[in-house]
Protein backbone atom coordinates (compact mmCIF):
# COMPACT_ATOMS: atom_id res chain seq x y z
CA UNK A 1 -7.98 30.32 117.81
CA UNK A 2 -4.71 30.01 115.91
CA UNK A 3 -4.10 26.37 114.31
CA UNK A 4 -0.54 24.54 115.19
CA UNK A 5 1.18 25.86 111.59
CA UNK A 6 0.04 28.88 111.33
CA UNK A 7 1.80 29.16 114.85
CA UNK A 8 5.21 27.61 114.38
CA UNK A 9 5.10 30.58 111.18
CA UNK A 10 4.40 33.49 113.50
CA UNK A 11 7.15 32.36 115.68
CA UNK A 12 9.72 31.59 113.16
CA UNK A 13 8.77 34.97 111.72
CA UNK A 14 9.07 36.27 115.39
CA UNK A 15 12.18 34.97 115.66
CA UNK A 16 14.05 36.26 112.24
CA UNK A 17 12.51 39.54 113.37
CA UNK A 18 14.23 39.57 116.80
CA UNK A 19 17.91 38.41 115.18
CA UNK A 20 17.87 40.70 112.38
CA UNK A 21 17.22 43.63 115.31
CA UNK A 22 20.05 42.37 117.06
CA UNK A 23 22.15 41.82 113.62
CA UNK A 24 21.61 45.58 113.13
CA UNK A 25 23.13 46.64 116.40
CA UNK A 26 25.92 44.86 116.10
CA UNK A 27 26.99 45.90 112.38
CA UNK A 28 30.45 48.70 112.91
CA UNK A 29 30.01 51.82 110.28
CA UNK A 30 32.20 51.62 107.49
CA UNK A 31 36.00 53.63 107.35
CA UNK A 32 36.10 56.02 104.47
CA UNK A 33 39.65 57.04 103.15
CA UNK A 34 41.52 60.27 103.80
CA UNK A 35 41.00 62.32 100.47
CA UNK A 36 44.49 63.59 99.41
CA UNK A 37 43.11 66.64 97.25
CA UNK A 38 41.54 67.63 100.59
CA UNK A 39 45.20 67.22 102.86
CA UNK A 40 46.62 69.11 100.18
CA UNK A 41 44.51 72.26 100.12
CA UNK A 42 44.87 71.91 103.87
CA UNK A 43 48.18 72.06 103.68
CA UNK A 44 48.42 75.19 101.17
CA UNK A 45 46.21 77.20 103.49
CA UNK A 46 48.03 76.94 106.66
CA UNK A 47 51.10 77.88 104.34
CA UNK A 48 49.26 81.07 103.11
CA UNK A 49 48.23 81.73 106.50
CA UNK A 50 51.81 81.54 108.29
CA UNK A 51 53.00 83.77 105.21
CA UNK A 52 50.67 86.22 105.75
CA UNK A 53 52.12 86.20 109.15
CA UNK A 54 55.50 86.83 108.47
CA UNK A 55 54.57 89.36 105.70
CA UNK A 56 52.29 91.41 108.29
CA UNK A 57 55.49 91.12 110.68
CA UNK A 58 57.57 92.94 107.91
CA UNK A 59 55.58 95.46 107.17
CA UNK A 60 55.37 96.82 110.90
CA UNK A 61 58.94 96.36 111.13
CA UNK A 62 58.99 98.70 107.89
CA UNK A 63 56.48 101.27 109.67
CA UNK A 64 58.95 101.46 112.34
CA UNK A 65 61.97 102.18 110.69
CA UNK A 66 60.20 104.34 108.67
CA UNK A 67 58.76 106.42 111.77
CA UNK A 68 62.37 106.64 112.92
CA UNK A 69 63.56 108.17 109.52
CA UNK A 70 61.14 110.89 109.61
CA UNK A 71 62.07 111.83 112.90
CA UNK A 72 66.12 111.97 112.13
CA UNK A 73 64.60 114.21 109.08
CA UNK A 74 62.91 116.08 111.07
CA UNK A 75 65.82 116.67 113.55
CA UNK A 76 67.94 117.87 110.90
CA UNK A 77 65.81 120.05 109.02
CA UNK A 78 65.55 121.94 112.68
CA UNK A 79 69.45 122.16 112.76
CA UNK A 80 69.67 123.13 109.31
CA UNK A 81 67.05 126.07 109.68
CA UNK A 82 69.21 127.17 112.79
CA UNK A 83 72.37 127.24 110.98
CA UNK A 84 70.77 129.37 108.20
CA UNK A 85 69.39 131.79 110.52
CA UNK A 86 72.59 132.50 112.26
CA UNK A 87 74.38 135.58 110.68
CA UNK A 88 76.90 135.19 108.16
CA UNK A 89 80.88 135.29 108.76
CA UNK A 90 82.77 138.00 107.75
CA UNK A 91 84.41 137.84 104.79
CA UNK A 92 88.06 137.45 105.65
CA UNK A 93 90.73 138.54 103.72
CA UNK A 94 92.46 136.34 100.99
CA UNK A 95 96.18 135.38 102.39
CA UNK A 96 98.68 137.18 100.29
CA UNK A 97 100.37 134.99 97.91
CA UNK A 98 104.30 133.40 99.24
CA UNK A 99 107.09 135.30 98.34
CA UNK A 100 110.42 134.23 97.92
CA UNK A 101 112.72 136.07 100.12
CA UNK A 102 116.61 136.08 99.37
CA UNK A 103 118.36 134.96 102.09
CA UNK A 104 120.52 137.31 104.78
CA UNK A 105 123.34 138.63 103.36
CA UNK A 106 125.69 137.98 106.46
CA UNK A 107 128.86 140.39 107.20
CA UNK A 108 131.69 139.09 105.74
CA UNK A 109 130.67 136.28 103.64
CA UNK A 110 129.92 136.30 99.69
CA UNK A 111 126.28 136.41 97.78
CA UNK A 112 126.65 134.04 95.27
CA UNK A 113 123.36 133.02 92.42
CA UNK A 114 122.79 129.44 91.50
CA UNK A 115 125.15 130.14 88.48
CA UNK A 116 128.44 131.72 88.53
CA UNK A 117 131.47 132.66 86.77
CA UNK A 118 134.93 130.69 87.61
CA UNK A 119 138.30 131.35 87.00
CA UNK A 120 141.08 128.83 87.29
CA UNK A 121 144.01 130.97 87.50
CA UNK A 122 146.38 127.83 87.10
CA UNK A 123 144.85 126.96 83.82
CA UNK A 124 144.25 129.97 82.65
CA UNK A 125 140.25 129.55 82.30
CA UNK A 126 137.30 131.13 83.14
CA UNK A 127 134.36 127.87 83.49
CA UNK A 128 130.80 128.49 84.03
CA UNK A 129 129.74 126.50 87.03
CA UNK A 130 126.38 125.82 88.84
CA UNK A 131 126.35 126.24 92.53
CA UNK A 132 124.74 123.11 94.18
CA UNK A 133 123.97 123.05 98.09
CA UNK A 134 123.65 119.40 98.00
CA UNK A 135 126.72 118.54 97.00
CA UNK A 136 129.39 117.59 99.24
CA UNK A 137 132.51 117.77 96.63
CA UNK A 138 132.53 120.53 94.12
CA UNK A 139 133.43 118.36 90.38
CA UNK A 140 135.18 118.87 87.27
CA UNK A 141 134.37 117.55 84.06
CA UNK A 142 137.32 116.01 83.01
CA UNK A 143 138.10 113.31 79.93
CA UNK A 144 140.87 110.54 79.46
CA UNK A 145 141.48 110.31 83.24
CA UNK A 146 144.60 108.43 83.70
CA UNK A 147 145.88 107.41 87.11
CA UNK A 148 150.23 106.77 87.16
CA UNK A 149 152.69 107.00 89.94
CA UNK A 150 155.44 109.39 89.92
CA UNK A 151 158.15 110.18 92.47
CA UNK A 152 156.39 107.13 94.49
CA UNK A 153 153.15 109.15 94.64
CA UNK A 154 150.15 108.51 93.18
CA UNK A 155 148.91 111.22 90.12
CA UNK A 156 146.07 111.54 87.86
CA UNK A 157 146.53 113.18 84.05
CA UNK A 158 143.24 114.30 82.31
CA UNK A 159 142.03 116.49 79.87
CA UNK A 160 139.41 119.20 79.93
CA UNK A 161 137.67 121.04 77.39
CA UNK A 162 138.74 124.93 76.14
CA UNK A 163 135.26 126.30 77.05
CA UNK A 164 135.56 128.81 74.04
CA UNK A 165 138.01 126.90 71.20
CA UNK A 166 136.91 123.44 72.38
CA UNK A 167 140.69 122.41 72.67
CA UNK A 168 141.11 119.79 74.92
CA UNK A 169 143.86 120.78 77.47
CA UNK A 170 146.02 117.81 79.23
CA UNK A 171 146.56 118.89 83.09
CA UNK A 172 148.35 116.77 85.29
CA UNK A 173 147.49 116.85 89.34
CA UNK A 174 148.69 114.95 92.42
CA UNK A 175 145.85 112.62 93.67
CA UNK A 176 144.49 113.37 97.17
CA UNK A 177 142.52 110.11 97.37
CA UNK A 178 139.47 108.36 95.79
CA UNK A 179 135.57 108.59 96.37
CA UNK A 180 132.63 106.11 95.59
CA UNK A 181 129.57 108.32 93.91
CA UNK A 182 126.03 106.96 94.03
CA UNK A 183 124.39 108.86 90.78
CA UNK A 184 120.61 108.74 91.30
CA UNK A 185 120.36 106.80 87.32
CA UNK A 186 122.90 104.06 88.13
CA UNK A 187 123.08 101.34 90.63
CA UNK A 188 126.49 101.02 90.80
CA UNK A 189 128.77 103.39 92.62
CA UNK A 190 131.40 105.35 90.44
CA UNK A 191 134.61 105.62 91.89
CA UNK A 192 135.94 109.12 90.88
CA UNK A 193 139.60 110.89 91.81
CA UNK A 194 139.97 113.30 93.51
CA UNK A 195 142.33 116.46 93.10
CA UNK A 196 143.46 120.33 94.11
CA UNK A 197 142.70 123.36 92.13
CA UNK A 198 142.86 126.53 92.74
CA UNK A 199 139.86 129.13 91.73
CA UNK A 200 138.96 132.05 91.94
CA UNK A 201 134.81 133.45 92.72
CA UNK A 202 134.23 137.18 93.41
CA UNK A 203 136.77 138.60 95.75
CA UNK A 204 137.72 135.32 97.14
CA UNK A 205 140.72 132.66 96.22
CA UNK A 206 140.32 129.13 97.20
CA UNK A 207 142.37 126.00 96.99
CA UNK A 208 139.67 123.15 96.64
CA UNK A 209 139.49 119.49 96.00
CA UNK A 210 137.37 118.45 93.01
CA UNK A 211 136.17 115.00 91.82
CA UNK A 212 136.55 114.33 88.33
CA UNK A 213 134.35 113.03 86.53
CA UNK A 214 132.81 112.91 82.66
CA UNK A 215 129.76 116.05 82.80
CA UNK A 216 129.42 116.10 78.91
CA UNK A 217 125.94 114.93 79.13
CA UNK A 218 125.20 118.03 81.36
CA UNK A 219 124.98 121.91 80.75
CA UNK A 220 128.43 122.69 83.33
CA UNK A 221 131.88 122.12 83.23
CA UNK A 222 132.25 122.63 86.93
CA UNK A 223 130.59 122.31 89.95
CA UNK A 224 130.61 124.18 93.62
CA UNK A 225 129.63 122.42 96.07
CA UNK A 226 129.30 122.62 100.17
CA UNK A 227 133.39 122.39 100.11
CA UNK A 228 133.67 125.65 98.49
CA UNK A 229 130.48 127.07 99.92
CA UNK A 230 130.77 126.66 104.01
CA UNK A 231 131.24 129.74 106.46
CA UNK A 232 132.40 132.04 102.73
CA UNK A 233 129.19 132.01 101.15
CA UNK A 234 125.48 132.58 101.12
CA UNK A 235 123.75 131.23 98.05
CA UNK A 236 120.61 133.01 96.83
CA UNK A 237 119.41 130.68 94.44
CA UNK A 238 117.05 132.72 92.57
CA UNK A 239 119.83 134.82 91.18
CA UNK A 240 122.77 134.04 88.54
CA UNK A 241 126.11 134.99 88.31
CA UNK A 242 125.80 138.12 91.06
CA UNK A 243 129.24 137.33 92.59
CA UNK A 244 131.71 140.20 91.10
CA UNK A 245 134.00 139.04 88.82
CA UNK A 246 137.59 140.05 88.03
CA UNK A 247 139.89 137.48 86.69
CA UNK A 248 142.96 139.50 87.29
CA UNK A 249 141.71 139.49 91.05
CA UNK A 250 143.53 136.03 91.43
CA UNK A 251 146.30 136.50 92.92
CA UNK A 252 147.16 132.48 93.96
CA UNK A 253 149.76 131.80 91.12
CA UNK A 254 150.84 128.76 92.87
CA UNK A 255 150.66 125.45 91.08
CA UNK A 256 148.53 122.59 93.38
CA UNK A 257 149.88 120.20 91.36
CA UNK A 258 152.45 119.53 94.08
CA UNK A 259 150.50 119.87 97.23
């Protein structure tokens, strides 16, 4: 039989027992932290993983182009072996090389080269001129050009150069009127005279106007062009001085200077 104390001890112990049980159930587990060396490896694997994605995405793109290649390859190496087994062209033969070919002679008009020999029967003169097809007005070089009026008409004196002595001769024309030259080296149009003179070249005797103008920086005295040329002449320019010449052929004595 248990005595009063040792009673009230049992159930105080009984007691303590019972609340620390129910203390126990009651008591929440305790939150640990997030570690941050742990989100950051995280982190650096799901990288790695979504570039090992995009690198694996590449490299079939890669494998496709590259299957395409080999078939284009293979494509042409098939046209190029049928192109080498056709049989070869014939040789065809070299075209000969150009020629030049002189131009028509046409009945009743005069052969002339792209230099000829000029006589001025009115001066007395025999010039050495180059036959240009471009230009309009045939030209004289002429020096001192003076324009006066006589007899209420308008005249031009000049001199030109002996072509053998180098005396300068003074000739005095009647002016038939005034042109504005464009020369290729100068900006500014040259106004030149214009006068009559009569020449002769081969068998024929002309009364032509001439500009005049200073040709001492050139290799001619005179020039024929278009004015002396049309419906006379045919100009075969890989010839000189083919016209026949005769200077007592001129039979135009007459004087232009009063035309």
């Amino acid at each position: 039989m248990i005595s009063p104390p040792t009673f009230s001890r049992l159930t105080l112990i009984a007691l303590l027992a019972a609340g620390a049980v129910t203390g126990c159930s009651t008591i929440q587990p305790a939150q640990t932290a997030p570690d941050p060396h742990q989100q950051t490896v995280l982190a650096l694997m799901d990288e790695c993983l979504a570039q090992q994605a995009r690198t694996a995405a590449q490299l079939q793109t890669q494998s496709t182009q590259l299957q395409e290649q080999q078939a284009q390859l293979q494509t042409l190496s098939s046209q190029i072996a049928e192109v080498s087994a056709r049989p070869a062209p014939a040789e065809q033969p070299s075209a000969p090389a150009p020629v030049c070919i002189a131009p028509p002679e046409e009945p009743g008009k005069l052969v002339v080269g792209q230099m000829e020999k000029i006589w001025l029967p009115n001066i007395g003169i025999e010039l050495q001129a180059r036959v240009d097809t471009g230009a309009e007005t045939s030209s004289l070089d002429a020096r001192n050009i003076e324009l006066f009026e006589r007899n209420s008409s308008r005249w031009v004196r000049f001199q030109i150069s002996h072509p053998e002595t180098g005396e300068m001769l003074e000739l005095e024309r009647k002016l038939r009127r005034r042109v504005l030259i464009v020369q290729s080296n100068s900006a500014e149009p040259e106004r030149r005279p214009v006068v009559q003179l009569s020449i002769t070249l081969g068998h024929l005797n002309q009364t032509a106007e001439f500009t005049l103008s200073d040709r001492s920086h050139l290799d001619y005295q005179l020039l024929v062009g278009r004015n002396i040329l049309q419906d006379v002449m045919v100009v075969d320019v890989s010839k000189k001085n083919v016209a026949p010449y005769a200077a007592e052929s001129a039979t135009d004595t007459r004087d232009p200077a009063g035309s």
